[in-house]
N, C-alpha and C. Protein backbone atom coordinates (compact mmCIF):
# COMPACT_ATOMS: atom_id res chain seq x y z
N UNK A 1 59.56 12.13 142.06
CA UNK A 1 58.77 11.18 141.30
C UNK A 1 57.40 11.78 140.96
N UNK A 2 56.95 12.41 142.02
CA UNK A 2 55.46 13.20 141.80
C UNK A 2 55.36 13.79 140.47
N UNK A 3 56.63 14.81 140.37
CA UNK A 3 56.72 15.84 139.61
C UNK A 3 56.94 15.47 137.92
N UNK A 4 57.65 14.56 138.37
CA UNK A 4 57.96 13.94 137.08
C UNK A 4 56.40 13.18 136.24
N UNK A 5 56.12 12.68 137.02
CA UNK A 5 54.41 12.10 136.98
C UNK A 5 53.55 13.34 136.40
N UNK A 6 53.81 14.67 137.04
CA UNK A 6 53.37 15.42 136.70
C UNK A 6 53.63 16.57 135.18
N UNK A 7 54.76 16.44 135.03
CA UNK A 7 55.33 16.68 133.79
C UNK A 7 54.63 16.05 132.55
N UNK A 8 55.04 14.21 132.70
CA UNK A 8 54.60 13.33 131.79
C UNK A 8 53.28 13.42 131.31
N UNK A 9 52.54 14.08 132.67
CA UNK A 9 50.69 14.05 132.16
C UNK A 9 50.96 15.65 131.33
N UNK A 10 51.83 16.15 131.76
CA UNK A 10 51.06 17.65 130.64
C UNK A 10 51.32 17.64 129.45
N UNK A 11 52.53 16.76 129.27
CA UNK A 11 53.27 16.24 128.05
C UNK A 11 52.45 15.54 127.21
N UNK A 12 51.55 14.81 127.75
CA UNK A 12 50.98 13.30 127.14
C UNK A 12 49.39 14.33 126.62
N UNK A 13 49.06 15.42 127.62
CA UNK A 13 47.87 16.33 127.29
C UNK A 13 48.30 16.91 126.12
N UNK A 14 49.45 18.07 126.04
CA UNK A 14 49.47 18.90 125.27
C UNK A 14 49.52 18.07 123.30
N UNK A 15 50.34 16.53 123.77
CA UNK A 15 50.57 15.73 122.52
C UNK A 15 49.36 16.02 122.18
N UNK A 16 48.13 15.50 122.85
CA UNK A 16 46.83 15.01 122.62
C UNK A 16 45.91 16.05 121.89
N UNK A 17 46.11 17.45 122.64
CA UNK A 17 45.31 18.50 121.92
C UNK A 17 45.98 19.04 120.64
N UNK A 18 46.93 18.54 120.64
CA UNK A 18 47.93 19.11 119.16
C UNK A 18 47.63 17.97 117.82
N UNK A 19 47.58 16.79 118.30
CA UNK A 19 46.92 15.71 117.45
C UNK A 19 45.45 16.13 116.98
N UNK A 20 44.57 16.24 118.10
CA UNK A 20 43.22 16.96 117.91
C UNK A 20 43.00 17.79 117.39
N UNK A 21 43.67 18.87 117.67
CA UNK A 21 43.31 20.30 116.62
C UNK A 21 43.90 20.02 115.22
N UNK A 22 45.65 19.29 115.01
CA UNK A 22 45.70 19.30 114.11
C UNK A 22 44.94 18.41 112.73
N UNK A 23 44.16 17.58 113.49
CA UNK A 23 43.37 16.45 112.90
C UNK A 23 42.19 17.39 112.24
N UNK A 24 41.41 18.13 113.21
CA UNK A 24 40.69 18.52 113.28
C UNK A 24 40.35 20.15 112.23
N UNK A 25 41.26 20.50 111.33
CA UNK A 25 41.79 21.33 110.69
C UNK A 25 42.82 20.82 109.74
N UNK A 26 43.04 19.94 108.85
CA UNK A 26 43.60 19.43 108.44
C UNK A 26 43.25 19.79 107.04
N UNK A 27 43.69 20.31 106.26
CA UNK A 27 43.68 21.21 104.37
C UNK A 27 42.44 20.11 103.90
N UNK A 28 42.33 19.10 104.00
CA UNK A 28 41.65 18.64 103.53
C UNK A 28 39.83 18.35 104.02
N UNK A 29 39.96 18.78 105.46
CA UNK A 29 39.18 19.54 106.17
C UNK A 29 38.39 20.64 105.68
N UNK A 30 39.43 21.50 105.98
CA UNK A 30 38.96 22.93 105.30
C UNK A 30 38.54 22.97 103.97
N UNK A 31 39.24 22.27 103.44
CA UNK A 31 38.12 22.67 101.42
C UNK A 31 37.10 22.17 101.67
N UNK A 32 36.73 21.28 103.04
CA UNK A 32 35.21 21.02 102.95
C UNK A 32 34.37 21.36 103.49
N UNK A 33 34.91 22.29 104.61
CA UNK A 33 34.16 23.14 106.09
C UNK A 33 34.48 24.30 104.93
N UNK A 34 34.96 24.90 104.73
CA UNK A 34 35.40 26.30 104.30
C UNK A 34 36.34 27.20 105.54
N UNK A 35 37.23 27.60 105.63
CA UNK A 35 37.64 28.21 106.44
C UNK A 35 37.14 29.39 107.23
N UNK A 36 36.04 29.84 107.28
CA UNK A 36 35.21 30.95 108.01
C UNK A 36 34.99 29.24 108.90
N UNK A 37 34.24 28.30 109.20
CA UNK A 37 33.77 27.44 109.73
C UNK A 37 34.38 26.56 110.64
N UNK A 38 35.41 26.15 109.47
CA UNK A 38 36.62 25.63 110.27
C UNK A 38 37.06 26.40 111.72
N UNK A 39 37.35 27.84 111.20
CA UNK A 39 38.38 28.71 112.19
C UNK A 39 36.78 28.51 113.34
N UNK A 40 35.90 28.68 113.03
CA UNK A 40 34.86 28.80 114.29
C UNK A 40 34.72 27.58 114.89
N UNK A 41 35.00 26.50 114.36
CA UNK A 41 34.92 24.76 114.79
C UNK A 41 36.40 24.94 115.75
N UNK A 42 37.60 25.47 115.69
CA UNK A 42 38.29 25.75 116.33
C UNK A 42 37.70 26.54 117.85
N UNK A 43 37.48 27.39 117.92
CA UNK A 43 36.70 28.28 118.63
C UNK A 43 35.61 27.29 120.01
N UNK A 44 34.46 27.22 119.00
CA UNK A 44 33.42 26.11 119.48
C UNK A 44 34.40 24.98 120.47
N UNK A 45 35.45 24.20 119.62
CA UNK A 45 36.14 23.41 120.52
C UNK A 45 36.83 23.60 122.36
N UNK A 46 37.30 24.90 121.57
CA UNK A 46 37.81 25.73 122.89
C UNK A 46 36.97 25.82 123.97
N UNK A 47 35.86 26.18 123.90
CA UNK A 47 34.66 26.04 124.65
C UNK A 47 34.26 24.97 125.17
N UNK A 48 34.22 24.37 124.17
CA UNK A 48 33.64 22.61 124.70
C UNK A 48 34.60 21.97 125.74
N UNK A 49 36.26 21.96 125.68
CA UNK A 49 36.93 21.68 126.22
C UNK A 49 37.55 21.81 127.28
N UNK A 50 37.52 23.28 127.22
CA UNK A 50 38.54 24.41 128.23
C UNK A 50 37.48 24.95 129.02
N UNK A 51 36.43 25.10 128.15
CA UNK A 51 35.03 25.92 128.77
C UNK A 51 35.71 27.44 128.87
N UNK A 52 36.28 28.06 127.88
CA UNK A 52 37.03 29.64 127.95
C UNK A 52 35.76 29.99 126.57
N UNK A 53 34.89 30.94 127.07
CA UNK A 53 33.86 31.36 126.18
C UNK A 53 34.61 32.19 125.37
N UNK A 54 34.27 32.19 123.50
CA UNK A 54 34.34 32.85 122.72
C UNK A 54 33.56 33.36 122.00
N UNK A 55 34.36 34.42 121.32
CA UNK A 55 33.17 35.51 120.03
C UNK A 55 33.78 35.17 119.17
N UNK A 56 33.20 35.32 117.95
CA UNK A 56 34.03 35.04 116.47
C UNK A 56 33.57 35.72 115.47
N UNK A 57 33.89 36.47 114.81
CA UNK A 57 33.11 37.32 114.28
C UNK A 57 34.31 37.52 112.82
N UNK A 58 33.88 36.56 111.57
CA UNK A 58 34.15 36.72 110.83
C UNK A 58 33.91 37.05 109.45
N UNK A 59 34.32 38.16 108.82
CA UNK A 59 33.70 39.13 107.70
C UNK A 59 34.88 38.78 106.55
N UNK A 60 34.83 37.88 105.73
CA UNK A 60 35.77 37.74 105.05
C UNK A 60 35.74 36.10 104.26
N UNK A 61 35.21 36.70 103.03
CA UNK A 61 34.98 35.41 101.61
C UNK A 61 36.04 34.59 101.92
N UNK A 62 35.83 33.12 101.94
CA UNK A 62 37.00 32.17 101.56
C UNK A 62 37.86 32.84 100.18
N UNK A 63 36.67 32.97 99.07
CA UNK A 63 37.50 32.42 97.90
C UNK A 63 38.53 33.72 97.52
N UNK A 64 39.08 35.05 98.40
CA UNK A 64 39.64 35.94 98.10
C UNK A 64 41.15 35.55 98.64
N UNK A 65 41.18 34.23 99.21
CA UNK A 65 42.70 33.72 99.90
C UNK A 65 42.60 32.54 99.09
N UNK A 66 44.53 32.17 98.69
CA UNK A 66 44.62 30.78 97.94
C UNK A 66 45.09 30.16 99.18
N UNK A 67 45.19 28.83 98.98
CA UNK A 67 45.65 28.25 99.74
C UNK A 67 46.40 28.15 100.69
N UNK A 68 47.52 28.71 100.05
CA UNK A 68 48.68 28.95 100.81
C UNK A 68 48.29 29.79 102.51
N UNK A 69 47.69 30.72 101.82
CA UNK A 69 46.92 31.89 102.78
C UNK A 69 46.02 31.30 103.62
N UNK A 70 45.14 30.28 103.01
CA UNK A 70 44.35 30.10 104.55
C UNK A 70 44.90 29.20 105.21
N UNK A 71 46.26 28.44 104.42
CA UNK A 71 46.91 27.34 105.43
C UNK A 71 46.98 28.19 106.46
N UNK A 72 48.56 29.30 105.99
CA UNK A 72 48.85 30.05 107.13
C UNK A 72 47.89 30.52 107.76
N UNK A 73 46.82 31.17 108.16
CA UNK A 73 46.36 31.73 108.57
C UNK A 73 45.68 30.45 109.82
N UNK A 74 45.23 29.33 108.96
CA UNK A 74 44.65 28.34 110.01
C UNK A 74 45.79 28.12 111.28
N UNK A 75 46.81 27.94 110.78
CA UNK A 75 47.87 27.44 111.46
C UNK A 75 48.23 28.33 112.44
N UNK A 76 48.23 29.98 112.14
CA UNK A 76 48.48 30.90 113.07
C UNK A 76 47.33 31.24 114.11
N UNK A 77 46.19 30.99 113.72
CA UNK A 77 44.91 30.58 114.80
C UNK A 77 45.03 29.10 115.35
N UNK A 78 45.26 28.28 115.21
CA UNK A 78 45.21 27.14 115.80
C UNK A 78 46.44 26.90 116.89
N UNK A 79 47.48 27.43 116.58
CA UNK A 79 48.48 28.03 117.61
C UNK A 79 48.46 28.78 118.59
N UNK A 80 47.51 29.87 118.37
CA UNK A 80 46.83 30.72 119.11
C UNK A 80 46.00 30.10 120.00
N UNK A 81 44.57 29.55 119.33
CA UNK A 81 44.02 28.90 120.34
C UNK A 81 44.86 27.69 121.41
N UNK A 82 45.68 27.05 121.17
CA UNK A 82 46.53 26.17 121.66
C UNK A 82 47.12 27.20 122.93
N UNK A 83 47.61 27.96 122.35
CA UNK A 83 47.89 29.23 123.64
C UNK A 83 47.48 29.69 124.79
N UNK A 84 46.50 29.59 123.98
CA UNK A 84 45.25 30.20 125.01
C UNK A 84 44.71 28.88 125.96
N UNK A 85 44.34 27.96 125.46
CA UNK A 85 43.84 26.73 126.09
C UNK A 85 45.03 26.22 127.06
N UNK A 86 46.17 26.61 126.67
CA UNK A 86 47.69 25.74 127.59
C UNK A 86 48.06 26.88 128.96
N UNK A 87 48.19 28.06 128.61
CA UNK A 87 49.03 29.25 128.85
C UNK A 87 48.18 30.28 129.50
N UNK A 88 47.04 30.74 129.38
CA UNK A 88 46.79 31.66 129.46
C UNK A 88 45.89 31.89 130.58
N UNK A 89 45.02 30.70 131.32
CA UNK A 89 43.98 30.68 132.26
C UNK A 89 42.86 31.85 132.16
N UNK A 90 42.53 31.94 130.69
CA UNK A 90 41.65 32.76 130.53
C UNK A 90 40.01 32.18 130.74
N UNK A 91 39.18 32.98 130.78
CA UNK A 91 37.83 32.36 130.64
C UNK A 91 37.00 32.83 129.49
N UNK A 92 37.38 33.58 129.02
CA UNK A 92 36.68 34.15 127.77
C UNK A 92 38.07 34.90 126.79
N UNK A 93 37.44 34.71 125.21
CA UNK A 93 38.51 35.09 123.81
C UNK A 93 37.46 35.89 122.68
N UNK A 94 38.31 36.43 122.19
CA UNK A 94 37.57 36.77 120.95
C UNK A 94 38.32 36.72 119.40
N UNK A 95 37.76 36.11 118.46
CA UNK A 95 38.22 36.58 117.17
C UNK A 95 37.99 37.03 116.37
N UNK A 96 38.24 37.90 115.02
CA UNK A 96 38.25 38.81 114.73
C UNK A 96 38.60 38.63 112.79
N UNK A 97 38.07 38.49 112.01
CA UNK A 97 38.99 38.08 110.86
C UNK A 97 38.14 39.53 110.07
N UNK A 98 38.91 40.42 109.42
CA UNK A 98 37.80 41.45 108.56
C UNK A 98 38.22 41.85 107.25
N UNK A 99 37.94 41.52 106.05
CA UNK A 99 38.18 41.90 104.89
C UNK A 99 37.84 43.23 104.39
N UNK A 100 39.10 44.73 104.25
CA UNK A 100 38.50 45.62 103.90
C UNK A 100 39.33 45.82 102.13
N UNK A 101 39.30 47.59 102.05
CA UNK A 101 40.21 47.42 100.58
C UNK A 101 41.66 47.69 100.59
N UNK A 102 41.78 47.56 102.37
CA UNK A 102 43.45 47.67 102.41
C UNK A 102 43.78 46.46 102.80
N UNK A 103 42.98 45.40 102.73
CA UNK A 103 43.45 43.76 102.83
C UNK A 103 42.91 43.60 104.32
N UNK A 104 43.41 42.22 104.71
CA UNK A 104 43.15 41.24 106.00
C UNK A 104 43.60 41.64 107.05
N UNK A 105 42.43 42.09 108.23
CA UNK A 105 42.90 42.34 109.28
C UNK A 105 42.19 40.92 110.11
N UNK A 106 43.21 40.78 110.84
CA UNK A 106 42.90 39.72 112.14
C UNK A 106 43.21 39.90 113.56
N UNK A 107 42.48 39.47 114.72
CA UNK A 107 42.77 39.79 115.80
C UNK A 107 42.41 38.96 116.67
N UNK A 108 42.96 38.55 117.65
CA UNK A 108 42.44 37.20 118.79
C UNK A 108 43.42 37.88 120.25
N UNK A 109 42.52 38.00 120.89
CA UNK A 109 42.48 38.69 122.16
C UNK A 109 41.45 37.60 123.49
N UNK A 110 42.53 37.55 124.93
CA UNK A 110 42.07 36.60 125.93
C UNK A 110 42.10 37.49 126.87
N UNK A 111 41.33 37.38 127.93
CA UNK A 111 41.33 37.80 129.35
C UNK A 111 42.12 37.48 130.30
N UNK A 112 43.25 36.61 129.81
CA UNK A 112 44.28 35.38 130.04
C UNK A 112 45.00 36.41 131.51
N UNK A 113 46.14 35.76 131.81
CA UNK A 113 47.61 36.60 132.31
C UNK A 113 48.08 37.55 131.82
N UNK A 114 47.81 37.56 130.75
CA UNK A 114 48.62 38.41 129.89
C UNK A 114 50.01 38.39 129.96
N UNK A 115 50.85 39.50 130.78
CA UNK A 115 52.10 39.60 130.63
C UNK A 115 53.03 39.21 132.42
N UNK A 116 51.67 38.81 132.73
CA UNK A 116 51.71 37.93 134.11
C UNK A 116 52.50 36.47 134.06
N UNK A 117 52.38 35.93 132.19
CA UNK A 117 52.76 34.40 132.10
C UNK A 117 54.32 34.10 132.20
N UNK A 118 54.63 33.41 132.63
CA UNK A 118 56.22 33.31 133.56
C UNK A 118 57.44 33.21 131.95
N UNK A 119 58.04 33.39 132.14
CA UNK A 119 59.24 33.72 131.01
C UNK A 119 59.83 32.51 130.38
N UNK A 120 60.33 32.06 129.50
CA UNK A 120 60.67 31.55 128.64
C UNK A 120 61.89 31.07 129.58
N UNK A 121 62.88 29.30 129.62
CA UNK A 121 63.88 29.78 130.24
C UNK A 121 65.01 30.44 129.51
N UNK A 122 66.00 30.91 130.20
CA UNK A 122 66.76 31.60 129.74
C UNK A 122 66.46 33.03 128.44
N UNK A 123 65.43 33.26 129.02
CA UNK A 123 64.75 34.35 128.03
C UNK A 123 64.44 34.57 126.78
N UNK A 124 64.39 32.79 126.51
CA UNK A 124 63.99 32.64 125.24
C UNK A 124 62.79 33.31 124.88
N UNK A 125 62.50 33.01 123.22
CA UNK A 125 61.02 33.52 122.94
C UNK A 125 60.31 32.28 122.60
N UNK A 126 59.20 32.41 122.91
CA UNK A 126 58.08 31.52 123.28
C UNK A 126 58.34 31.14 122.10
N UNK A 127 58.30 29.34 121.40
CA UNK A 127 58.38 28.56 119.79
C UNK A 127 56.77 29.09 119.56
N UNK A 128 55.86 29.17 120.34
CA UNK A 128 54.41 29.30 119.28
C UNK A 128 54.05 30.69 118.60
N UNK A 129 54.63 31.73 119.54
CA UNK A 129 55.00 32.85 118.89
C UNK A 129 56.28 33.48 117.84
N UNK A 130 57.14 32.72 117.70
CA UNK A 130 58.28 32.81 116.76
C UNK A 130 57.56 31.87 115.84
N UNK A 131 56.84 30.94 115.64
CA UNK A 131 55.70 30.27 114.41
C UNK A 131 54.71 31.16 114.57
N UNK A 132 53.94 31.88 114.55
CA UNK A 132 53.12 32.99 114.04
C UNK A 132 53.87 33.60 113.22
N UNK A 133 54.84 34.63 114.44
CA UNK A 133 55.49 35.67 113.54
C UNK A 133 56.07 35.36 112.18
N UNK A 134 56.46 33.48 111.76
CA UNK A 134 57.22 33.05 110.73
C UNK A 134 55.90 33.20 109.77
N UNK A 135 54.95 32.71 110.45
CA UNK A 135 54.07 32.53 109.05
C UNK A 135 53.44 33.87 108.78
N UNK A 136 53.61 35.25 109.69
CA UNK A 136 52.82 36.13 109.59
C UNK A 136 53.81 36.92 108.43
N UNK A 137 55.02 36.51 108.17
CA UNK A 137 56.11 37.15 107.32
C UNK A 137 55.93 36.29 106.38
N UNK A 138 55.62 35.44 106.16
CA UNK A 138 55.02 34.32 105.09
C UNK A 138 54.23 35.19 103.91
N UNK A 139 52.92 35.55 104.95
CA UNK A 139 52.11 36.32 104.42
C UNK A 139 52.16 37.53 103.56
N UNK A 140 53.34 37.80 103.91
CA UNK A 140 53.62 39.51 104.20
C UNK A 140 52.93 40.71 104.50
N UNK A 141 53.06 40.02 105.68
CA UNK A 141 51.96 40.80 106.58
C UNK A 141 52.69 41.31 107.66
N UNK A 142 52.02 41.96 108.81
CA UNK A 142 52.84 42.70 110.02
C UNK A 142 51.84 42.23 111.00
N UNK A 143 52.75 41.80 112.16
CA UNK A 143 52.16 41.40 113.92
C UNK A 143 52.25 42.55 114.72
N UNK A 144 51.40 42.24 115.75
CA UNK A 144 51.45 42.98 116.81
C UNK A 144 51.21 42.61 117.98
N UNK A 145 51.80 42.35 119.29
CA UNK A 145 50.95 41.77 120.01
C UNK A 145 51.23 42.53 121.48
N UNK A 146 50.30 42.34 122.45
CA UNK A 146 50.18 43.20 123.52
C UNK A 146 50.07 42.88 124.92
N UNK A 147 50.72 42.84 125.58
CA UNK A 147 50.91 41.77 126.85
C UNK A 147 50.24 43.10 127.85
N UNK A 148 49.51 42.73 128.68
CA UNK A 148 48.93 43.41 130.02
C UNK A 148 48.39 42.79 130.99
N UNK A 149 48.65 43.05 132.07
CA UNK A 149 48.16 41.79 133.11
C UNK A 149 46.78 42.00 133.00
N UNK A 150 46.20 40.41 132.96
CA UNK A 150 44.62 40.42 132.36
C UNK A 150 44.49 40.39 130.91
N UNK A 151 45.67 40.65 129.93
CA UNK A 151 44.99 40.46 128.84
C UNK A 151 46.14 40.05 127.67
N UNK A 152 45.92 39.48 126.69
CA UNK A 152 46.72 39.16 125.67
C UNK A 152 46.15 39.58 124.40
N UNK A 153 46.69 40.43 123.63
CA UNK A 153 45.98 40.48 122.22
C UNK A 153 47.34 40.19 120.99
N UNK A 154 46.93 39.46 120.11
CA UNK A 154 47.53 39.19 118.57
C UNK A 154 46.96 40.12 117.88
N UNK A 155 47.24 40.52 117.02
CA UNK A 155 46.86 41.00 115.94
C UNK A 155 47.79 40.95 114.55
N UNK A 156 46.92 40.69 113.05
CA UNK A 156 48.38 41.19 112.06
C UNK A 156 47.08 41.36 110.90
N UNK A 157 48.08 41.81 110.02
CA UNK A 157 47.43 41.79 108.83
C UNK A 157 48.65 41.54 108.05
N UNK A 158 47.79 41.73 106.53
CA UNK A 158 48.28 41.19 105.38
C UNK A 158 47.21 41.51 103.74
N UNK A 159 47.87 41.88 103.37
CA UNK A 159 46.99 42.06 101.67
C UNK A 159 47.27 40.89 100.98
N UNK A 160 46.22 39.59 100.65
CA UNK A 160 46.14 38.79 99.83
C UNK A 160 47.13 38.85 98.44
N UNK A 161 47.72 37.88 98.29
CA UNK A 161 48.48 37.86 96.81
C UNK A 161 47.58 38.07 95.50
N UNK A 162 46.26 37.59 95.54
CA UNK A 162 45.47 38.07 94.29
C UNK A 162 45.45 39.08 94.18
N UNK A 163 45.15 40.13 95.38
CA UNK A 163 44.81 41.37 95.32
C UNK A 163 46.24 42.32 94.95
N UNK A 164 47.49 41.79 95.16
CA UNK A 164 48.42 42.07 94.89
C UNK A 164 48.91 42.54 93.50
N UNK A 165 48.13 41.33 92.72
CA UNK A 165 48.43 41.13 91.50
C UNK A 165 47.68 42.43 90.55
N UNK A 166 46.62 43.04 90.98
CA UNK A 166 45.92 43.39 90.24
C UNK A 166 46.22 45.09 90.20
């Protein structure tokens, strides 16, 4: 009965921060924060909540991504942070967004477990990381990610479709 009690509350938490962030980042949000702001209002939250200190350090114009692009991209950070805040018992993160002339690099790295965090059952793959990787192929872009005890890093990039075009 305990356990079950105990289940129901992480269940009834995780609903709660998934309502929150997704509220809280919502497209219609972002055209009005701008997404450099947004993704750091993400961040800031993490802190406020979890108390897991972050860096954010982002170099990269809204208006060089359409929509589509900063959906995905919000969505693959907001997953991330969700990660990190559920999974990872980190105390400090960093992110990373950098616009050069070979396109979008991104990176979000925790002090977490790293590859310490207990397995999927039956050796599944984690659903928040099979949704990155979906939207990071969205992009057409390439992941990477790096498990070490003590640490977790994402990384991907991607060359914008405008820039594609030209």
């Amino acid at each position: 009965v305990q356990r079950l009690a105990h289940v129901q509350a992480n269940v009834r938490e995780a609903i709660s921060e998934t309502r929150r962030i997704s509220h809280a980042l919502h497209p219609a949000r972002l055209d009005h924060l701008g997404m450099a702001k947004g993704l750091q209002s993400l961040f800031d939250d993490l802190d406020q909540s979890r108390g897991i200190a972050s860096s954010v350090e982002i170099e990269c114009p809204d208006d060089i991504l359409d929509n589509d692009e900063t959906t995905q991209i919000t969505r693959i950070v907001q997953e991330a942070v969700s990660n990190i805040a559920r999974h990872s018992k980190a105390t400090s993160c960093s992110f990373t967004m950098k616009a050069s002339d070979g396109g979008i690099a991104i990176g979000i790295e925790d002090n977490g477990i790293g590859d310490s965090a207990p397995s999927a059952p039956d050796g599944d793959t984690h659903l928040g990381l099979v949704s990155i990787e979906q939207r990071v192929l969205r992009l057409g872009g390439s992941l990477a990610i790096d498990r070490t005890p003590g640490s977790f890093r994402l990384g991907f990039s991607f060359v914008p479709r405008g820039w594609r075009a030209q």
